[in-house]
Protein backbone atom coordinates (compact mmCIF):
# COMPACT_ATOMS: atom_id res chain seq x y z
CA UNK A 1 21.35 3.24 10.29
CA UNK A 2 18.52 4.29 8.70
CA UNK A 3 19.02 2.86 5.59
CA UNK A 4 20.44 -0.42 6.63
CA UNK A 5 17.36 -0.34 7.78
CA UNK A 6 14.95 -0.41 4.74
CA UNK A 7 18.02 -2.44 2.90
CA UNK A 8 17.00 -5.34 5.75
CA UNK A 9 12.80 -4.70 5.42
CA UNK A 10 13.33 -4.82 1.78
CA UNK A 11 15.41 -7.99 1.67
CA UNK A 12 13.01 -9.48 4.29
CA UNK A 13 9.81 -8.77 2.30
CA UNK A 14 11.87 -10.39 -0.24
CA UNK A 15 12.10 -13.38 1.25
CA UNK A 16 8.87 -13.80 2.24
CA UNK A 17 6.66 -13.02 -0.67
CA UNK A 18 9.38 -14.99 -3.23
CA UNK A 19 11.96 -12.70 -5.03
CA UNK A 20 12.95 -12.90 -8.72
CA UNK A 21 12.11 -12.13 -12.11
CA UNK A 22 13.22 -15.38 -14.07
CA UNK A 23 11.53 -15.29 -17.11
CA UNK A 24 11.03 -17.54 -20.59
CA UNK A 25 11.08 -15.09 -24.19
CA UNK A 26 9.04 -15.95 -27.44
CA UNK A 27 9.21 -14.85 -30.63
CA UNK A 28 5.65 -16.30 -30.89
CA UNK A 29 4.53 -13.77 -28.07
CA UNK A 30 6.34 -10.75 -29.52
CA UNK A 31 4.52 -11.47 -33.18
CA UNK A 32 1.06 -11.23 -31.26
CA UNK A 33 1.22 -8.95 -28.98
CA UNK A 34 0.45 -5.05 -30.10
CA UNK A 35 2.52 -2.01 -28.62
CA UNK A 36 -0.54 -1.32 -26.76
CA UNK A 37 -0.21 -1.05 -22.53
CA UNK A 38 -3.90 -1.26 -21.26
CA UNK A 39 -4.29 0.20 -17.86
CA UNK A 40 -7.28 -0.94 -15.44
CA UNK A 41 -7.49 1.42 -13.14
CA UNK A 42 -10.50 2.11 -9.97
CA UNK A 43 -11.78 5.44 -10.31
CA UNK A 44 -10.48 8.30 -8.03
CA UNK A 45 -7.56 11.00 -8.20
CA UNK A 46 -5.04 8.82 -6.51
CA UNK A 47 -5.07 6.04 -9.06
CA UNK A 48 -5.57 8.84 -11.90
CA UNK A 49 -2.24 10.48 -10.51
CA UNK A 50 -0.44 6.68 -10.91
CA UNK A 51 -2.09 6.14 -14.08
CA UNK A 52 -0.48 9.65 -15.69
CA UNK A 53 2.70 9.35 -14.14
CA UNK A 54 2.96 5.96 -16.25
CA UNK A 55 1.76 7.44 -19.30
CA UNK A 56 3.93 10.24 -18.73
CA UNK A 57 7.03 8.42 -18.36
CA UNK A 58 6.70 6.25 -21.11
CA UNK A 59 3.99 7.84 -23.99
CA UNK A 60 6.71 8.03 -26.49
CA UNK A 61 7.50 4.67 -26.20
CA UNK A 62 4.02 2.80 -26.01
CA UNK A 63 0.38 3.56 -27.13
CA UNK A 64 -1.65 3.31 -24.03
CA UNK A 65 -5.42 2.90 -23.61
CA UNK A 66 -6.68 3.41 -20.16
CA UNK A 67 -10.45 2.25 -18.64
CA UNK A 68 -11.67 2.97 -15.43
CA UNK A 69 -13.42 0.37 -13.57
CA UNK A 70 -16.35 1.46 -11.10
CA UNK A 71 -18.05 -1.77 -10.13
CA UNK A 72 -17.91 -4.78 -10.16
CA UNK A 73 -19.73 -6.04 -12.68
CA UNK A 74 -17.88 -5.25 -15.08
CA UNK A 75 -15.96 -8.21 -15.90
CA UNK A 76 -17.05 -8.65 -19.29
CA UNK A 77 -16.22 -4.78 -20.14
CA UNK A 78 -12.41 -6.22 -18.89
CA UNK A 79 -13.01 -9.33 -21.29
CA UNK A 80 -13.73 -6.98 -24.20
CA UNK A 81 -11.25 -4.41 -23.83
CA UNK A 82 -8.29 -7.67 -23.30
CA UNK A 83 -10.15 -9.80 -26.55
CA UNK A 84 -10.16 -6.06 -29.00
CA UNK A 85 -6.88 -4.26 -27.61
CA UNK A 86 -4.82 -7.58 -27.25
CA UNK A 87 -2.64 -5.37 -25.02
CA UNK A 88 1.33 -6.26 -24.78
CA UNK A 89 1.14 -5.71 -20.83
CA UNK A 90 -1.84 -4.77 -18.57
CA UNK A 91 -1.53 -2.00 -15.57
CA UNK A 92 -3.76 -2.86 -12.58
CA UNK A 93 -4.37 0.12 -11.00
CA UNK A 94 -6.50 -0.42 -6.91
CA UNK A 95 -8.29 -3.46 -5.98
CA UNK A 96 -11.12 -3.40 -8.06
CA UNK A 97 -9.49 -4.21 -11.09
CA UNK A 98 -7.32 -6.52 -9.59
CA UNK A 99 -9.99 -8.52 -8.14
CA UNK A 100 -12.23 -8.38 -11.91
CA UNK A 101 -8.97 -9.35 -13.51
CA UNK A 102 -8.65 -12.51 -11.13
CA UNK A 103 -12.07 -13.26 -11.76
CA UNK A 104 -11.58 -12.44 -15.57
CA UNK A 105 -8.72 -15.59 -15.10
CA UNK A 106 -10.48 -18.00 -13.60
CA UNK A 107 -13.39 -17.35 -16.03
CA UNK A 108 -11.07 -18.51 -18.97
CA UNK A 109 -8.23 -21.04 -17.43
CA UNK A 110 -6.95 -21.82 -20.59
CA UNK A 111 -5.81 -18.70 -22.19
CA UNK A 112 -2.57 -17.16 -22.27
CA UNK A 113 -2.10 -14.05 -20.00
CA UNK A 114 0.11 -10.61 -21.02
CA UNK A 115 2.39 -9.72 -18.61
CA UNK A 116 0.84 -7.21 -15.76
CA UNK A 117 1.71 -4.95 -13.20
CA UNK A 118 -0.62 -4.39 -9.99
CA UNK A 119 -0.16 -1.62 -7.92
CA UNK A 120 -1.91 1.42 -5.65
CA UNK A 121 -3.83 -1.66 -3.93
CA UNK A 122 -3.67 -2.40 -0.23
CA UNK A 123 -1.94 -5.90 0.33
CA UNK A 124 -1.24 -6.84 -3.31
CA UNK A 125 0.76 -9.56 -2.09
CA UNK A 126 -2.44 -11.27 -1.25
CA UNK A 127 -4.48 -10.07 -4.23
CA UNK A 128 -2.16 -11.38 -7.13
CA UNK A 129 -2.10 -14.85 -5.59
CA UNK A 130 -4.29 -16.23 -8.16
CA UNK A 131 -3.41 -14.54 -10.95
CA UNK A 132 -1.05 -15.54 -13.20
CA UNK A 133 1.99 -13.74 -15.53
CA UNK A 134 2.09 -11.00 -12.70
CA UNK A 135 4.18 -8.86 -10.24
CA UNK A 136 3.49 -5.74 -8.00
CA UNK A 137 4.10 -2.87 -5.85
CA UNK A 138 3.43 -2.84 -2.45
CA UNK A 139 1.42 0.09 -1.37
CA UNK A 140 2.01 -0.68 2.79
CA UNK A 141 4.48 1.30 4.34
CA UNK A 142 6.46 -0.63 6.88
CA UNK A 143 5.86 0.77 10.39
CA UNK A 144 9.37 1.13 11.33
CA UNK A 145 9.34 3.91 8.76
CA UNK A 146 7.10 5.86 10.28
CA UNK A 147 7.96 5.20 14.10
CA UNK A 148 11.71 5.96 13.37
CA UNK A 149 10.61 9.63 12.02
CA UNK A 150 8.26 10.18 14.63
CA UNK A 151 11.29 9.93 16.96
CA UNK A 152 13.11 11.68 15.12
CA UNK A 153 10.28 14.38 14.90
CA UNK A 154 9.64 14.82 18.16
CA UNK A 155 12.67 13.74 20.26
CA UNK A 156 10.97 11.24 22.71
CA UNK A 157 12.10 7.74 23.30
CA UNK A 158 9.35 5.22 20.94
CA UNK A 159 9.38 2.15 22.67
CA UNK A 160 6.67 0.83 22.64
CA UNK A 161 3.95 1.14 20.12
CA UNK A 162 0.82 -0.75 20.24
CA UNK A 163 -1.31 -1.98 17.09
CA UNK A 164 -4.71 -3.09 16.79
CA UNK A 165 -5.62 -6.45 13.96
CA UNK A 166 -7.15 -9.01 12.95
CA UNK A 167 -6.24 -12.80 12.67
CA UNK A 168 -5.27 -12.65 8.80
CA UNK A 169 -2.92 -10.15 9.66
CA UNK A 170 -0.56 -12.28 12.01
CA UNK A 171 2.27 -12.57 9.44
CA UNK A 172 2.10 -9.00 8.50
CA UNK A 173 1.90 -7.85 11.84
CA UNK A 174 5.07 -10.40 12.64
CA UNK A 175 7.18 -9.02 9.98
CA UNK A 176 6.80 -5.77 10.96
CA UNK A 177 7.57 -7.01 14.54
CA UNK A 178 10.80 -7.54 13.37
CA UNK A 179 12.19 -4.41 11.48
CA UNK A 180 10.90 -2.67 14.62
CA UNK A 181 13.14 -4.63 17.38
CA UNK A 182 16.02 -3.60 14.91
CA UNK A 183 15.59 0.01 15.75
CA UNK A 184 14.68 -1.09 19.07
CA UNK A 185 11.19 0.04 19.22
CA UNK A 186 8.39 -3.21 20.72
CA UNK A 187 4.77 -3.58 18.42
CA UNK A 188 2.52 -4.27 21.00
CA UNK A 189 -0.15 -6.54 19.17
CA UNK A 190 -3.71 -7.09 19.88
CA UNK A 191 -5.33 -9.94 18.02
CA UNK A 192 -8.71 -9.58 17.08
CA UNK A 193 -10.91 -12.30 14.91
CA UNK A 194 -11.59 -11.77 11.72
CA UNK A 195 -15.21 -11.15 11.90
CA UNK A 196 -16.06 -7.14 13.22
CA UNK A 197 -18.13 -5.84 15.75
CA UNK A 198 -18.40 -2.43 17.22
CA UNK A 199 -18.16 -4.18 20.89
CA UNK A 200 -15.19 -5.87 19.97
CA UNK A 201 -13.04 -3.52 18.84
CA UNK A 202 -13.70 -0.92 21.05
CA UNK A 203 -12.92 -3.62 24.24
CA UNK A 204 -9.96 -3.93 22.74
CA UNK A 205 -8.74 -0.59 21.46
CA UNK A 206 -9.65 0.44 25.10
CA UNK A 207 -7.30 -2.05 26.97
CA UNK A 208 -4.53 -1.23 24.37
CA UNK A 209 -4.70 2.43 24.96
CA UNK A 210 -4.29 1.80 28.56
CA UNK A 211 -1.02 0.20 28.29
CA UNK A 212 1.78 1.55 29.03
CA UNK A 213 2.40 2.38 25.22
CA UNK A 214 4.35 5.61 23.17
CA UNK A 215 2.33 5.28 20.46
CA UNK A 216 -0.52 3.89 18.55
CA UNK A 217 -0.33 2.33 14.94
CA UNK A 218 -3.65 2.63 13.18
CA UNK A 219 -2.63 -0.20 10.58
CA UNK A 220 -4.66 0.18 7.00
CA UNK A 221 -7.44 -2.27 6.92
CA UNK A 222 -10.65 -1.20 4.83
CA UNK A 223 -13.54 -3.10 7.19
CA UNK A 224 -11.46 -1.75 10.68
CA UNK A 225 -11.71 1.72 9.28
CA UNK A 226 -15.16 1.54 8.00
CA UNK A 227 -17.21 5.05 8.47
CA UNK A 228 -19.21 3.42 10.71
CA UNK A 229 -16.02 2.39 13.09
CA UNK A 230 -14.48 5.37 12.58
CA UNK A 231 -17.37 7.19 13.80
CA UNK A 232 -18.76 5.18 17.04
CA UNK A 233 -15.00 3.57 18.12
CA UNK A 234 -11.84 5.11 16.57
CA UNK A 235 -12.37 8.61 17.01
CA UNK A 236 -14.23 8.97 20.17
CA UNK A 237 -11.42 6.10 21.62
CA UNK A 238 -8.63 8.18 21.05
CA UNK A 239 -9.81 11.78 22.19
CA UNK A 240 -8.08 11.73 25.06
CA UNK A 241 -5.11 9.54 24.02
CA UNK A 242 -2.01 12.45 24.49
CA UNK A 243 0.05 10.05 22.22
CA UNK A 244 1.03 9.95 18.52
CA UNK A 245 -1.45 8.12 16.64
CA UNK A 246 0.45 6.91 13.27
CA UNK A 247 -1.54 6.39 10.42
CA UNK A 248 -1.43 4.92 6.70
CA UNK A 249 -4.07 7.17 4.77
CA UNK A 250 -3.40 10.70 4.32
CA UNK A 251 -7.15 11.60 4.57
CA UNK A 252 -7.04 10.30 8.44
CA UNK A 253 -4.91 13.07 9.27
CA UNK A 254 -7.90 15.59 8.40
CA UNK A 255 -8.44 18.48 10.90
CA UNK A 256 -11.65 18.11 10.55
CA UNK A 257 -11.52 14.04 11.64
CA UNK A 258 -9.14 14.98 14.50
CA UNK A 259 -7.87 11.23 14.41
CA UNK A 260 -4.12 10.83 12.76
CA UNK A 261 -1.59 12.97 14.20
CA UNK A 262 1.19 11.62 11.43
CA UNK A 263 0.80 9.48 8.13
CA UNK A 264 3.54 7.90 5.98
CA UNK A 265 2.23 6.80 2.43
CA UNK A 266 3.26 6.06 -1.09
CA UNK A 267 3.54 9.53 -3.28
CA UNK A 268 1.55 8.39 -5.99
CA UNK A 269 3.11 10.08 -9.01
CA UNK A 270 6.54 8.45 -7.89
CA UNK A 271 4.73 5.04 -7.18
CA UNK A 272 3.82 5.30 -11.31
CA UNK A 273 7.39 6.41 -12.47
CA UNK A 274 8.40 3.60 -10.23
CA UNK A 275 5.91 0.89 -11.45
CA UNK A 276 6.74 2.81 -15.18
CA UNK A 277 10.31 1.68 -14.80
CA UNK A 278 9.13 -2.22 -14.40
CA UNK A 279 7.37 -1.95 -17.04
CA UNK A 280 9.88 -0.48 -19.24
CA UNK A 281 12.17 -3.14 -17.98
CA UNK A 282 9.76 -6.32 -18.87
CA UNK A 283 8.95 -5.01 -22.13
CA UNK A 284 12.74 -3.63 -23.19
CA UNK A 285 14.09 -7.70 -22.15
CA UNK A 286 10.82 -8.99 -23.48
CA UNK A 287 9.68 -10.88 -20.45
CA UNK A 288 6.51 -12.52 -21.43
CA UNK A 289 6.50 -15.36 -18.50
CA UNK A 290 6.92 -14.03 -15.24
CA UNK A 291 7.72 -16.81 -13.39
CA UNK A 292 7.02 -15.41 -9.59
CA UNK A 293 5.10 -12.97 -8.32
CA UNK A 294 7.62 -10.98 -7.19
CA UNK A 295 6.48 -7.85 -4.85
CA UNK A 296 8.54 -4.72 -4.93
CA UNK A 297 8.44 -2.20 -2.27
CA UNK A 298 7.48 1.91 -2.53
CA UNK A 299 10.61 3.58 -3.17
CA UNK A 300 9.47 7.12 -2.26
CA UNK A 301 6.53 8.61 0.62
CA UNK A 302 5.04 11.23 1.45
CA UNK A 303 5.21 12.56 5.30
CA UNK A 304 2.38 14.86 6.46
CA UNK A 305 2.11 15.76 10.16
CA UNK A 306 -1.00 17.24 12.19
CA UNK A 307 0.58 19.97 14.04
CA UNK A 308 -2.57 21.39 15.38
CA UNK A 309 -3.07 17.72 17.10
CA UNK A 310 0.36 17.32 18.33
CA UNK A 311 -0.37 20.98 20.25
CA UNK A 312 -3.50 20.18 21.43
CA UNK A 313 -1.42 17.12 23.50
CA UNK A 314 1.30 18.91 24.40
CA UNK A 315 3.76 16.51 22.22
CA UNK A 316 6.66 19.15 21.62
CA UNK A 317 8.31 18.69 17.86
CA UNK A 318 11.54 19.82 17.14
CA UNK A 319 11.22 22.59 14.68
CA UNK A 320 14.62 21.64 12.71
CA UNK A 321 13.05 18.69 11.48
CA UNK A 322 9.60 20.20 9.98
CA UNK A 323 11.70 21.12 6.77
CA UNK A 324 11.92 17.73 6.24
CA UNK A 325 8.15 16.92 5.88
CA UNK A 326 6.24 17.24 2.82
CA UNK A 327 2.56 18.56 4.43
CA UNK A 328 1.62 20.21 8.05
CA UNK A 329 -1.78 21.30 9.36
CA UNK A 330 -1.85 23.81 11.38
């Protein structure tokens, strides 16, 4: 069931940020173009760990040349490094290059674009709209993924699981409405607007928690899980909330944060064998046009469950099914 499952999300995700790779070769292209990959990547060991599993997987094949990008200013270090390397393909490696590269694009409409690859970024769908000549890998993790093994984990019915967002979320949130109610499991949404407030979001989070609910899906969204929210609303909200809290950031399941009792997310060595595959596969047909943005989905995750927060309120796990985790905190 299972895997029908993911077979459906990924055909669904499919469908609605476009599918397919068709593509247009050129010998012109091939004569200009170097064997050089350049990889953009944000600074931090996550992206590092994507970054060498590329390199890695394909060294022998390709001479790569990899900057990290700390602010963003530096959009004409990324025009330098594309005008001197003339790469064959670029790597986009987090948001911050992403978002230079866009701005890199629309700084010179005219030129003609290597392929690229984005990935490690939250909600590259929306990030590589205006960029052109790309496709990427979706660092989200649908929720029925991680509802379906906390059943599994701990046995209880999930029903209902309610989910805190805001407005520019709607389709997201929708989509994932659906691969729930095909395991049977009901996202409880609460709309928020876009723009934050501490007062807001904790009138809300509050009402949520007091529904009648078997979970609660702490969706990734930078500005909702600010330090600052974290601090005066998230945490203190859910103290006394004797209920799975799901989460998409390993780093929320701290002990020391006492905040995510289970998180689901990309393994980010696989996520750059995965994204090192694509890339072998665009340059091996030499695919120089990429005519949609095509979005493919994480093909491996890493589990890691807060044991000492699951005792602390009283939600029993079945012991059998610990084996099949890759991290607990005890």
């Amino acid at each position: 069931m299972a895997t029908k499952i993911m077979l459906k999300i990924v055909l669904g995700l499919m469908l609605c940020w476009g599918a397919g790779l068709a593509y247009a070769t050129s010998a012109d292209a091939t004569s200009k173009s170097s064997d050089t990959i350049l990889i953009l990547r944000a600074s931090g060991k996550n992206f590092a760990e994507t970054s060498l599993a590329i390199q890695d997987d394909l060294g022998d094949e390709f001479k790569f040349i990899e900057k990290v990008i700390k602010t963003d200013g530096e959009i004409n270090h990324v025009e330098d490094y594309i005008n001197s390397i003339k790469p064959r393909l670029i790597v986009l490696i987090g948001n911050l290059p992403i978002r230079i590269y866009t701005v890199y694009q629309n700084q010179n409409p005219k030129a003609e674009y290597p392929p690229s690859v984005a990935l490690s970024a939250l909600y590259v769908d929306r990030l590589i709209v205006a960029i052109k000549n790309i496709v990427g890998i979706r660092h989200e993790i649908p929720a029925v993924t991680s509802l379906v093994k906390m059943r599994e984990l701990t046995g209880r019915p999930m029903e209902k699981v309610g989910v805190l967002y805001r407005s520019w979320m709607r389709d997201y949130i929708k989509l994932n409405a659906e691969f729930c109610q095909l395991e049977g499991i009901e996202l409880v949404g609460v709309e928020i607007p876009n723009t934050l407030s501490i007062q807001k979001i904790k009138y809300h989070l509050k009402h949520l928690l007091n529904k009648d609910i078997d979970a609660l899906w702490v969706i990734n969204d930078n500005a909702m899980l600010s330090s600052r929210l974290m601090q005066n609303v998230w945490v203190p909200s859910v103290k006394q909330f004797s209920k799975p809290v799901i989460v998409g950031v390993e780093g929320l399941t701290a002990t020391a944060l006492n905040f995510g009792t289970f998180s689901v997310v990309p393994d980010q060595y696989a996520l750059g064998i995965q994204g090192a595959g694509l890339i072998g596969n665009i340059l091996d047909d030499k695919i120089w046009q990429l005519d949609q943005k095509k979005i493919y989905e994480p093909l491996s995750v890493k589990k890691l469950l807060n044991l000492r927060l699951m005792k602390k309120h009283n939600i029993d796990v079945q012991e059998s099914m610990l084996e099949t985790l890759d991290g607990l905190i005890e």
